[in-house]
Protein backbone atom coordinates (compact mmCIF):
# COMPACT_ATOMS: atom_id res chain seq x y z
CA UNK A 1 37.25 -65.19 40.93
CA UNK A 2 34.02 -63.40 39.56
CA UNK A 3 34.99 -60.17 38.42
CA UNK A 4 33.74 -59.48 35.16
CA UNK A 5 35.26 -56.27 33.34
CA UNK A 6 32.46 -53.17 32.72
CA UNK A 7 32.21 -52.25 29.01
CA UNK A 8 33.15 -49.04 29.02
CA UNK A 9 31.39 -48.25 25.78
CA UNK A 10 28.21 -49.05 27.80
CA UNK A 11 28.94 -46.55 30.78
CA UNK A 12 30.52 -43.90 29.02
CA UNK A 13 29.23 -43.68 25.57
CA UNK A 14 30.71 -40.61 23.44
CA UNK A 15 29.77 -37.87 23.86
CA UNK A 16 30.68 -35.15 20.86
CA UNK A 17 29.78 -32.46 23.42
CA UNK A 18 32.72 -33.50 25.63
CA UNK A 19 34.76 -34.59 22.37
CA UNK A 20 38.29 -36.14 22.55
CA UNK A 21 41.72 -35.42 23.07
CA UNK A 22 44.59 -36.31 20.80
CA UNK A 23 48.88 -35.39 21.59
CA UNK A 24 51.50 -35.49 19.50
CA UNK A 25 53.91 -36.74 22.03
CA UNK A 26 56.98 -38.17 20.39
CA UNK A 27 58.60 -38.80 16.75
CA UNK A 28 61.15 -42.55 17.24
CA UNK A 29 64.10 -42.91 14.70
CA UNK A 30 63.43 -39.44 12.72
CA UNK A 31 65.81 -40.16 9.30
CA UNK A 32 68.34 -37.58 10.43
CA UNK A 33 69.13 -35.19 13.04
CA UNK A 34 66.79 -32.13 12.33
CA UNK A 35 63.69 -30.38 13.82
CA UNK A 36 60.59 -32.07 12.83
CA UNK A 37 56.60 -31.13 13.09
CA UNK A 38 53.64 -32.88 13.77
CA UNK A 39 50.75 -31.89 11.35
CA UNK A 40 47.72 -33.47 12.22
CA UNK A 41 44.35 -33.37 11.52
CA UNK A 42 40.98 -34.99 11.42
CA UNK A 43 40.01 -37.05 8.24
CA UNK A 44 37.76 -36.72 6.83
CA UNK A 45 37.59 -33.82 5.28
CA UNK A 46 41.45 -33.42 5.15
CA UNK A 47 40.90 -29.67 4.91
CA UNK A 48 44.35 -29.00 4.80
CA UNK A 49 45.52 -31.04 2.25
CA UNK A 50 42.77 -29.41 -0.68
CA UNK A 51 44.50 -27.19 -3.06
CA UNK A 52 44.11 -24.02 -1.02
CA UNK A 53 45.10 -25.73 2.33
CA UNK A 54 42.66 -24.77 4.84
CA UNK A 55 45.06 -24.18 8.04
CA UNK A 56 42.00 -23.87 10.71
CA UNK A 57 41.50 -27.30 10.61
CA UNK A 58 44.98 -28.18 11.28
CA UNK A 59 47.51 -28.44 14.71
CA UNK A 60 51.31 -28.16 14.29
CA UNK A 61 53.48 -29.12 16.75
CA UNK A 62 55.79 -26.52 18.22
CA UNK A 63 57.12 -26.66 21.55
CA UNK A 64 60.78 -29.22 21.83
CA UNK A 65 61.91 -30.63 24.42
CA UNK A 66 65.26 -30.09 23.88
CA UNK A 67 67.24 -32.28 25.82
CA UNK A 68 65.08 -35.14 23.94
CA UNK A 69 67.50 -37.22 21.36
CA UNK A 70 67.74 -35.70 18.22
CA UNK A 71 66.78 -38.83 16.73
CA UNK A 72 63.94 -39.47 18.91
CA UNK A 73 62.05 -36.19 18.94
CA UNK A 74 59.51 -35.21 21.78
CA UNK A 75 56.93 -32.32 21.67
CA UNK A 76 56.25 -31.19 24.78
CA UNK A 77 53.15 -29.35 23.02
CA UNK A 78 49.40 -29.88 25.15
CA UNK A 79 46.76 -32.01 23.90
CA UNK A 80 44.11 -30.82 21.45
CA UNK A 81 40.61 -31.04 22.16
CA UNK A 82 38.42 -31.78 19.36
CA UNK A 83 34.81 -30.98 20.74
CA UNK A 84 31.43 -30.96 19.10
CA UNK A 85 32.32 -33.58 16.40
CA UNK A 86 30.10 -35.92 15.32
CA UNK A 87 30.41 -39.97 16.11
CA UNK A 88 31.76 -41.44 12.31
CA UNK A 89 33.16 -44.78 11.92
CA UNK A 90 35.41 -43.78 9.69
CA UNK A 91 36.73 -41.21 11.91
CA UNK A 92 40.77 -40.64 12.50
CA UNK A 93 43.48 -38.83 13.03
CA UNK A 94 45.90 -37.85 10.21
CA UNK A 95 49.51 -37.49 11.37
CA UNK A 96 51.97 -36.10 9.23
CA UNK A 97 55.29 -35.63 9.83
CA UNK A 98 57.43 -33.02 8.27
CA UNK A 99 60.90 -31.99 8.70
CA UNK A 100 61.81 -28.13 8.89
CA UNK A 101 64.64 -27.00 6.41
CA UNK A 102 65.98 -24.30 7.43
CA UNK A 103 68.16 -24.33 4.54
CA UNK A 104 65.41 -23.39 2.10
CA UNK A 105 63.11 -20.61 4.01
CA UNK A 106 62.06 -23.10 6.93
CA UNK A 107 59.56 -24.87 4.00
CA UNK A 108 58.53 -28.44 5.26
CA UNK A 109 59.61 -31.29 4.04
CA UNK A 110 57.61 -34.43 3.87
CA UNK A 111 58.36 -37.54 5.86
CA UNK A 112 55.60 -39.90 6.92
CA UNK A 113 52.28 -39.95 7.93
CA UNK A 114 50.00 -42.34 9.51
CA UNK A 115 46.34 -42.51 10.13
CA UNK A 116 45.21 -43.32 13.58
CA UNK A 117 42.08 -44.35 14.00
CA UNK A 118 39.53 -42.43 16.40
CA UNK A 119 36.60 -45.11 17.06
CA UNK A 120 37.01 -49.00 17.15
CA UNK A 121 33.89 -50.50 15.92
């Protein structure tokens, strides 16, 4: 056989115009039984986590699936479409995950984070 694979960084180079899309889809083994939120955000800058937060910049997720496990959280929130940025290398995504206390005024309680990288190079 012949077939040779197209490098689809060839045909369909980025486009910052058309942007990306990035979903918070699901949170596996959360530490306890609780309601949990997504925070991400692009990095750099990290806007949000200056000293005066800078909220604009960041997505929380919000909408549960419900009959999910309470251990294995899914957010049944849309996509978010970051358009009009720029190609970087250094370019990701900064997840981080917070649990909601309820017990204490609904603050957020941090429990991971990960980085996730938006261009392979």
């Amino acid at each position: 056989d012949n077939a040779v694979a197209l490098p689809l960084r060839r045909v369909s180079p980025y486009a910052p115009g058309r942007g990306f899309l990035f979903r918070a889809v699901r949170l596996l083994q959360a530490p306890k039984a609780a309601f949990y939120t997504a925070i991400f955000s692009l990095c750099p800058p990290g806007s949000y986590y200056n000293e005066d937060p800078f909220t604009e910049e960041a997505y929380f997720t919000h909408e549960y699936d419900l009959d999910s496990d309470s251990k294995s959280i899914v957010w049944k929130d849309d996509s978010t479409h970051f358009r009009f940025v720029p190609y970087s290398p250094g370019l990701g995504v900064l997840v981080d995950i917070r649990r909601v206390d309820f017990k204490h005024g609904g603050s957020l309680v941090p429990v991971g984070w990960a980085y996730m990288p938006v261009f392979l190079d």
